[in-house]
Protein backbone atom coordinates (compact mmCIF):
# COMPACT_ATOMS: atom_id res chain seq x y z
CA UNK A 1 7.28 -114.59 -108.18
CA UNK A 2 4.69 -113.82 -110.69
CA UNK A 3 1.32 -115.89 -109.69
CA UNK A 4 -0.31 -115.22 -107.17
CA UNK A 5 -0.16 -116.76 -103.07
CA UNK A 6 -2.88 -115.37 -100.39
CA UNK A 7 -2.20 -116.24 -97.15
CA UNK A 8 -4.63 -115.64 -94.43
CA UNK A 9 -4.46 -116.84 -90.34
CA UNK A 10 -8.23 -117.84 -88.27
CA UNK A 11 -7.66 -117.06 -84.19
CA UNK A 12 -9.12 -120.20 -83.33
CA UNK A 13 -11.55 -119.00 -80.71
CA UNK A 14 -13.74 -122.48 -81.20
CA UNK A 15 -17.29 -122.42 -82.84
CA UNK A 16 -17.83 -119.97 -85.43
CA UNK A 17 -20.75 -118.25 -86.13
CA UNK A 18 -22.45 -116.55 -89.18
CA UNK A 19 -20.90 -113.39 -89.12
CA UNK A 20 -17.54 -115.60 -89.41
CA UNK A 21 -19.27 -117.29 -91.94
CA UNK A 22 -19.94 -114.25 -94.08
CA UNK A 23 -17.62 -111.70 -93.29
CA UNK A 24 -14.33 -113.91 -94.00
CA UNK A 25 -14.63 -117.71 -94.64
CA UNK A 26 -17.19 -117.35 -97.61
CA UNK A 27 -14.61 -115.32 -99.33
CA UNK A 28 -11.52 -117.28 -98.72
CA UNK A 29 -14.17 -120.64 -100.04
CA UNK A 30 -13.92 -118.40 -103.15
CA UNK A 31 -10.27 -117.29 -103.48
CA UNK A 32 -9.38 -121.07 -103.00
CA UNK A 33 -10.58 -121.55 -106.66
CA UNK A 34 -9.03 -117.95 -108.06
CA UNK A 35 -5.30 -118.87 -107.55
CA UNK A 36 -2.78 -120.37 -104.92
CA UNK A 37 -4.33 -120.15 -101.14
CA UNK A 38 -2.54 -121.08 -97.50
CA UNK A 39 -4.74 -120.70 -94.45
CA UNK A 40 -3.79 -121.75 -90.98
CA UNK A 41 -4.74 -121.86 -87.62
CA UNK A 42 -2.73 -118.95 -86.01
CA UNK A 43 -2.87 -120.99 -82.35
CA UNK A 44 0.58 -119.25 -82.10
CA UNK A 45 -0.69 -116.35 -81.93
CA UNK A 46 -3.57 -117.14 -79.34
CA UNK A 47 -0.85 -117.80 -76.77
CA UNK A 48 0.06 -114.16 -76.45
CA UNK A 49 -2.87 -113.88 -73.93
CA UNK A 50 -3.86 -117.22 -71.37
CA UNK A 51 -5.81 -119.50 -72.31
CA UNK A 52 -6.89 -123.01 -70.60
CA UNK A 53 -4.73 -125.47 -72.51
CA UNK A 54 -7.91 -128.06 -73.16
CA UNK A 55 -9.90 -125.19 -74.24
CA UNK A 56 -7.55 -124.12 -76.54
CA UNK A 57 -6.50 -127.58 -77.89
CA UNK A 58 -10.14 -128.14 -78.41
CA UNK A 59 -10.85 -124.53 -80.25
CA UNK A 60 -8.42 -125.47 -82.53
CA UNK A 61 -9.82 -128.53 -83.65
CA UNK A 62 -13.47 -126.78 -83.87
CA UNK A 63 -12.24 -124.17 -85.58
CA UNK A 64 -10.32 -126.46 -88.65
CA UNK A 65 -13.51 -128.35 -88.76
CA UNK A 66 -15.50 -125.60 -89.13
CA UNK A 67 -13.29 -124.48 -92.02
CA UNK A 68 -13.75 -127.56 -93.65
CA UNK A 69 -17.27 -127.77 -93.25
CA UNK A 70 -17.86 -124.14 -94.60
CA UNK A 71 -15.81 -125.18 -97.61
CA UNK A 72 -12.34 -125.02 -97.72
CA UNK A 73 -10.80 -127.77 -99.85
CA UNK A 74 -7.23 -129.39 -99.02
CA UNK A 75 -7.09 -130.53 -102.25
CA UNK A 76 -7.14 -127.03 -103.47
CA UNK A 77 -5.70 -125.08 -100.59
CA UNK A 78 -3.25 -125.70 -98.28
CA UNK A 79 -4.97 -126.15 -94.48
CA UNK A 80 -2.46 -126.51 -91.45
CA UNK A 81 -2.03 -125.49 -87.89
CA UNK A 82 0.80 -122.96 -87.70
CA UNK A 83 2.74 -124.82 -84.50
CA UNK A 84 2.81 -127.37 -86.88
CA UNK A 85 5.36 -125.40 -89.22
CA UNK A 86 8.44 -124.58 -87.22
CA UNK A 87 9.44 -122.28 -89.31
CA UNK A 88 7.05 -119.56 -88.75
CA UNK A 89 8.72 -119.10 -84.82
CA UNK A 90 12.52 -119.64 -86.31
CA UNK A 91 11.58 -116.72 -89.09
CA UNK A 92 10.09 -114.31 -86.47
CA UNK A 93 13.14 -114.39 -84.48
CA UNK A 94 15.05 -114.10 -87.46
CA UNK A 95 13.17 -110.85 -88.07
CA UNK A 96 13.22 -109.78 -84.72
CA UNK A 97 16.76 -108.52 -85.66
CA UNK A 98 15.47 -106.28 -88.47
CA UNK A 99 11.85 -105.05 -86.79
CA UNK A 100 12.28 -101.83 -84.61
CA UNK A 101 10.91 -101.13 -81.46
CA UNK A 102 9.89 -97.46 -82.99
CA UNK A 103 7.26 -99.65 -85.23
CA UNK A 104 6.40 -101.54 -82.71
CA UNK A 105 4.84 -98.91 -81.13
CA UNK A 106 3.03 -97.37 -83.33
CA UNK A 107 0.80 -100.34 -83.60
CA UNK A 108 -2.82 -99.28 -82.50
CA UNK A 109 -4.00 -102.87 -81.83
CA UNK A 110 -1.77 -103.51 -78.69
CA UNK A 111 -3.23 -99.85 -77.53
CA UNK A 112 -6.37 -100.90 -77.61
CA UNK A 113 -5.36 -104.46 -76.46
CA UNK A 114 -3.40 -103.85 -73.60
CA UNK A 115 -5.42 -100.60 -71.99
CA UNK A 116 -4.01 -99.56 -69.44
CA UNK A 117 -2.71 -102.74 -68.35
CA UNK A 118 0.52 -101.70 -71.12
CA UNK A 119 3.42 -103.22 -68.01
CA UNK A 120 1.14 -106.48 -67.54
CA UNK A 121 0.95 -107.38 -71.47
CA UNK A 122 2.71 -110.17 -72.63
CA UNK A 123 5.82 -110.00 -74.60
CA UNK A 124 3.97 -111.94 -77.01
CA UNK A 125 1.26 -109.43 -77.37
CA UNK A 126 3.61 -106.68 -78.02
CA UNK A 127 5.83 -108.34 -80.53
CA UNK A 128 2.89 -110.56 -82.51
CA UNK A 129 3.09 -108.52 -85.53
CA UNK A 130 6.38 -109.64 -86.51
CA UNK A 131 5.59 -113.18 -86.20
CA UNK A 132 2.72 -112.15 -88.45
CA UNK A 133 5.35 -111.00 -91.02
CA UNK A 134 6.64 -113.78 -90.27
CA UNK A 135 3.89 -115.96 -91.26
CA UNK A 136 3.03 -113.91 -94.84
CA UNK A 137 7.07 -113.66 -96.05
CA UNK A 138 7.84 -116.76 -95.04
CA UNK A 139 5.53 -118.16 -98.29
CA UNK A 140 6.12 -115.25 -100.48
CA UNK A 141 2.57 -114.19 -100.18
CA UNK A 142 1.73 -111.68 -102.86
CA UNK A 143 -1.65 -110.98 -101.09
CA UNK A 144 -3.14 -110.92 -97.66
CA UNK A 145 -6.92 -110.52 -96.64
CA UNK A 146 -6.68 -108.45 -94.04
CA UNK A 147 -9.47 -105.97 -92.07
CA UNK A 148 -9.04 -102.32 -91.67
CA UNK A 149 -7.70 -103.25 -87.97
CA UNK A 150 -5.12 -105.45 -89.45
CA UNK A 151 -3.58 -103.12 -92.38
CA UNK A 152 -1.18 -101.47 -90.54
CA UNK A 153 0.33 -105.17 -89.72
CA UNK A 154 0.53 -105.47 -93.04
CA UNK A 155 2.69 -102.40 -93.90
CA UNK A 156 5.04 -103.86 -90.83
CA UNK A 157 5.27 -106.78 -92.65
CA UNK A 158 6.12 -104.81 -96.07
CA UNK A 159 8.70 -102.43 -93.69
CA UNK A 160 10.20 -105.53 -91.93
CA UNK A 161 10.55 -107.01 -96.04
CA UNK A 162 11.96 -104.13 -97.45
CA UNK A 163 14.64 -103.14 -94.45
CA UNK A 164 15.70 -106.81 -94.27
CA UNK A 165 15.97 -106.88 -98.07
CA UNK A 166 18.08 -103.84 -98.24
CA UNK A 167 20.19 -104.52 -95.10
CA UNK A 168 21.26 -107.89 -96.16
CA UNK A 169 21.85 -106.99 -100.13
CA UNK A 170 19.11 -109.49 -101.17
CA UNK A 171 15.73 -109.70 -102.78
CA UNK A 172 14.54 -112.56 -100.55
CA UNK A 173 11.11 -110.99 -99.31
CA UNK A 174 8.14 -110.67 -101.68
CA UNK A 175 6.03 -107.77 -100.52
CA UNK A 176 2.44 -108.37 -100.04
CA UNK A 177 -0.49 -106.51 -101.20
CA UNK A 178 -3.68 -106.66 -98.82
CA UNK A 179 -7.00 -107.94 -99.76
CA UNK A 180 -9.54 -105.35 -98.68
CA UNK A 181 -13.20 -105.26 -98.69
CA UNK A 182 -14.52 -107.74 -101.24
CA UNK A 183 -18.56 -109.21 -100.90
CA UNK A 184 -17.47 -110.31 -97.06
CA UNK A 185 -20.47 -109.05 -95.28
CA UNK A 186 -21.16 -106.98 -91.70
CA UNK A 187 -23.20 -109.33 -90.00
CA UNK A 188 -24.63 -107.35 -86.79
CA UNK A 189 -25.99 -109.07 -83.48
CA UNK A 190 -29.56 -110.39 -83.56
CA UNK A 191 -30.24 -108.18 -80.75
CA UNK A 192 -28.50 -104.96 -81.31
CA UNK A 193 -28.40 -103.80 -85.12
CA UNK A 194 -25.93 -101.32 -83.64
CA UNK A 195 -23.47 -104.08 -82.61
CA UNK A 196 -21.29 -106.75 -84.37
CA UNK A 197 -22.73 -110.30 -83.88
CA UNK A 198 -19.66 -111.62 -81.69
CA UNK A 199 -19.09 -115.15 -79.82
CA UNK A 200 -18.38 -113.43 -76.64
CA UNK A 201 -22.10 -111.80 -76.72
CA UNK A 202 -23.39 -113.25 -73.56
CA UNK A 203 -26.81 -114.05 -75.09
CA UNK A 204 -26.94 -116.95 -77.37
CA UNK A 205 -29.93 -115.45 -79.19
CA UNK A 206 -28.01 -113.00 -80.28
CA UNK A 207 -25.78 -114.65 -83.27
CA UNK A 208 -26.74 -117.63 -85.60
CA UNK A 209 -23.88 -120.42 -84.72
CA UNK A 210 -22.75 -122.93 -87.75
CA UNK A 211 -23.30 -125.79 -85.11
CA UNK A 212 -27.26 -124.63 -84.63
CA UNK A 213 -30.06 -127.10 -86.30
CA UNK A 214 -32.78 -125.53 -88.17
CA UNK A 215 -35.31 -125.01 -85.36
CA UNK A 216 -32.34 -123.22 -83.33
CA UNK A 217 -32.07 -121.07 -85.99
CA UNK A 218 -36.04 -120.83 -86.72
CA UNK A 219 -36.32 -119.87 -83.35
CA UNK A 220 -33.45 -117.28 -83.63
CA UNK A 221 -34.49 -115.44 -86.74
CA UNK A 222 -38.03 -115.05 -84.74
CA UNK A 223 -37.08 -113.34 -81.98
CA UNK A 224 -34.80 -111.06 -83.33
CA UNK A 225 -35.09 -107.66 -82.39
CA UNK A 226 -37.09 -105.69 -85.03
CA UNK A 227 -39.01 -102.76 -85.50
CA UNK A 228 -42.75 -102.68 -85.97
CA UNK A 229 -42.77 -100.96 -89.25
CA UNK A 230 -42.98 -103.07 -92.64
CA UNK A 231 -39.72 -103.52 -95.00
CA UNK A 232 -39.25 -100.32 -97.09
CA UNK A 233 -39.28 -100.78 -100.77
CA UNK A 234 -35.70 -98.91 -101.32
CA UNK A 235 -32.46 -98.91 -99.38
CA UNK A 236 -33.22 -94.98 -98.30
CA UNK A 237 -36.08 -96.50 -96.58
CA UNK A 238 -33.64 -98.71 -93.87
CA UNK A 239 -32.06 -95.37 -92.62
CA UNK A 240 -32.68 -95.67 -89.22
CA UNK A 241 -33.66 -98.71 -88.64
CA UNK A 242 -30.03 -101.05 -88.06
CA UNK A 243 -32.32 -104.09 -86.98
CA UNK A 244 -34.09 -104.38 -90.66
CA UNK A 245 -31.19 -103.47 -92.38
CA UNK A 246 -29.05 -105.81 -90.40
CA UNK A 247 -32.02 -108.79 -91.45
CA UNK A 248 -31.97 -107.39 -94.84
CA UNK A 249 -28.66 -107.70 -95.45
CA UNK A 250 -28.04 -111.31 -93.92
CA UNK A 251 -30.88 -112.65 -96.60
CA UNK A 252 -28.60 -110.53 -99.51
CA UNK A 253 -25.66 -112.21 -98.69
CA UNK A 254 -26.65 -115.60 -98.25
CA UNK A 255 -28.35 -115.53 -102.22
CA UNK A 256 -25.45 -113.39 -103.47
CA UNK A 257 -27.91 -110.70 -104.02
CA UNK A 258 -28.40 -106.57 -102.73
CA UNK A 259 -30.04 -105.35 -100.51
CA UNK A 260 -31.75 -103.80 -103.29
CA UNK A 261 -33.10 -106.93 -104.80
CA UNK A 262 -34.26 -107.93 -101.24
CA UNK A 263 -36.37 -105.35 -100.65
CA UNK A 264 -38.04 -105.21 -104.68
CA UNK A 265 -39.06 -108.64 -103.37
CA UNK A 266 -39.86 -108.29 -99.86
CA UNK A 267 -40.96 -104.35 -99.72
CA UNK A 268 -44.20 -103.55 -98.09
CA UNK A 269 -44.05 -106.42 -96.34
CA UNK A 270 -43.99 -107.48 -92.31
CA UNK A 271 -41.35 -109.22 -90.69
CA UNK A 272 -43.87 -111.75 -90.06
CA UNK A 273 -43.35 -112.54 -93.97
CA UNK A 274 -39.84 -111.97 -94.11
CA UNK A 275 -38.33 -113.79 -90.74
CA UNK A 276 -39.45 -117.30 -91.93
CA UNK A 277 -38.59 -116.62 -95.52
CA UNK A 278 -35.09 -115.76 -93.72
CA UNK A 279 -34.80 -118.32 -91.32
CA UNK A 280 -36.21 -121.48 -94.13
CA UNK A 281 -33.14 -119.82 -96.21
CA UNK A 282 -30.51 -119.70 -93.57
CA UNK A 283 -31.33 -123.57 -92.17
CA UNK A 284 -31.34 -124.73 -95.86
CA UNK A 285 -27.65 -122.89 -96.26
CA UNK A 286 -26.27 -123.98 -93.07
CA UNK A 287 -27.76 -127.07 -92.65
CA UNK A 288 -24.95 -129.25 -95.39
CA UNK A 289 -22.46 -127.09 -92.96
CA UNK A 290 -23.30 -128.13 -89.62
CA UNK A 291 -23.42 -131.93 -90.95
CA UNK A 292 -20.22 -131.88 -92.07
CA UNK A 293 -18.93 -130.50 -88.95
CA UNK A 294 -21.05 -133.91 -86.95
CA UNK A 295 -19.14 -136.25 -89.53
CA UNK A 296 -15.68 -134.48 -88.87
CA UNK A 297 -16.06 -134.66 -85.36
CA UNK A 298 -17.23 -138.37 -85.05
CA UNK A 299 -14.24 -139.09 -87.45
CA UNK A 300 -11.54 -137.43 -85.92
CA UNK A 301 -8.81 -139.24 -88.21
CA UNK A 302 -10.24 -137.78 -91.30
CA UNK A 303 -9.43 -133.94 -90.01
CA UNK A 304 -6.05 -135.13 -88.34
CA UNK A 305 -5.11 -136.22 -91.65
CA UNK A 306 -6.47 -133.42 -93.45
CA UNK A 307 -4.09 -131.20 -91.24
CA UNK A 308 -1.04 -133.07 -91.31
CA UNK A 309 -1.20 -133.03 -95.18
CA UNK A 310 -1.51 -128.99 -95.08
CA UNK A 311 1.27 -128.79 -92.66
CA UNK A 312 3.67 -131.39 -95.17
CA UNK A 313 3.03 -128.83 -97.99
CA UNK A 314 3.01 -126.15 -95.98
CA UNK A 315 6.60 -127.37 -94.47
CA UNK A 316 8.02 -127.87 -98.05
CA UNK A 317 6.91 -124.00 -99.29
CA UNK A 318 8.29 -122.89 -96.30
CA UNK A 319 11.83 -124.10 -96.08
CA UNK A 320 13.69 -122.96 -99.61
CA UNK A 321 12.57 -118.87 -97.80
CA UNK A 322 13.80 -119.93 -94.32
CA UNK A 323 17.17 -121.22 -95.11
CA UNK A 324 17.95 -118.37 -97.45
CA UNK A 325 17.32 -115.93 -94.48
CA UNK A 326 19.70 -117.89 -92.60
CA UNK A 327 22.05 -117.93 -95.32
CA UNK A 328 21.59 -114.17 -95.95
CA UNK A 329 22.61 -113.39 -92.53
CA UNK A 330 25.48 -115.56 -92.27
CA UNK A 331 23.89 -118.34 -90.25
């Protein structure tokens, strides 16, 4: 291959919020127009821990409407639930052949995943990196967003490419380059500048959800935790303080400016100043969001169709990669 594909997978863990917003989805919104882009919703990989099957069926629908909403074009990428591409389970078994347990256990994430509860994991749990190669080879990806957590299931997926490659005398498997860093922003809770802003924070104050209206968010931006001093006029100035920097930073991202820009124009100010200025630009940004997602949800067709399409394309790039593993191993 010689253009570039980026594929990237969403957990679909229901409503997302603005740290989802700005940390990933604004990005891929912006890859979709730099070259050839597949996203999907990895709901095969959600299964590798229970889940209540309505709660999950519904997550997955909130979570492909929230993509549209934020952005993501079908007509420009390719959108599609990954059960709904058969071929990403038949390739993972397929690979399970040429992945090695020794790899396998190197990976940190089921550590940290499992704790000490290693014997009670799922199968699933321990093995979901190869269906992740899986999911990259399987559409010759050339490049995968991935986070710092998630590199190392990249270089399986390169590993699992190169062995299967090699032991089967073809060059079937593009290897992938990841996608690190980028503008994607840290968005930190609205009540801890010390901690991510997360879904399963118990306090709803604490994060800034794409479903919120503007006086939700009004109210949000309000409260949140600050410090008594004013903004500092230069960066050195937020050492210290993760609550203003955290505030600081949200209003950068959302005009595609720095934090340094931020503070020439709010410095020496109170946060009495700055929270509304934040919270009038935050409903005004979110606000075309959250009515898309009301119009996808009271038109349910419109996103069924949206996916179906994604997984029909999706289906088609898929299957000249699967058969020639098949054929490559004498299937």
């Amino acid at each position: 291959m010689t253009h570039q594909r980026t594929i990237s997978g969403i957990q679909p863990t229901g409503n997302l919020h603005l740290g989802n917003y700005l940390g990933a989805i604004r990005r891929w919104v912006q890859m979709q127009h730099e070259g050839e882009c597949l996203f999907f919703l990895a709901d095969l990989h959600a299964i590798t821990v229970h889940n209540e099957p309505a709660t999950l069926a519904n997550n997955i629908r909130e979570m492909a409407a929230a993509l549209v909403a934020c952005g993501i074009d079908p007509d420009k990428a390719v959108l599609f639930r990954q059960r709904d591409v058969a071929a990403h389970a038949e390739l993972c078994w397929l690979l399970n052949g040429t992945a090695r347990i020794g790899w396998l256990n190197r990976m940190t994430q089921f550590k940290e995943k499992s704790g000490k509860n290693r014997e009670g994991a799922s199968i699933g749990l321990y093995a979901y990196p190869v269906l992740q190669a899986a999911d990259v080879l399987l559409y010759q990806a050339t490049h995968v967003p991935v986070g710092e957590d998630q590199k190392q299931h990249l270089e399986l997926a390169r590993d699992i490419a190169t062995k299967f490659n090699t032991d089967f005398g073809v060059e079937l498997f593009t290897l992938p380059e990841p996608v690190i860093g980028g503008p994607a922003a840290r968005v930190m809770s609205l009540r801890d500048g010390t901690a991510k802003m997360s879904k399963s924070d118990p306090s709803d104050m604490s994060r800034i959800n794409l479903t919120d209206d503007a006086e939700t968010i009004m109210s949000k931006v309000r409260k949140a935790k600050t410090d008594p001093e004013p903004l500092p006029d230069t960066i050195e100035g937020l050492e210290g303080r993760p609550e203003a920097r955290n505030l600081v930073g949200i209003y950068a991202a959302m005009t595609d400016a720095t934090p340094a820009e931020v503070l020439a124009q709010f410095g020496g100010q109170g946060f009495g100043s700055f929270k509304p200025a934040l919270g009038e630009l935050l409903a005004s940004k979110l606000g075309p969001i959250a009515e898309r997602l009301r119009e996808l949800k009271a038109n349910p067709a419109e996103l069924d169709a949206i996916l179906a399409k994604g997984a029909e394309k999706a289906r088609t790039l898929a299957a000249p990669t699967l058969a020639a593993a098949y054929k490559a191993m004498g299937l």
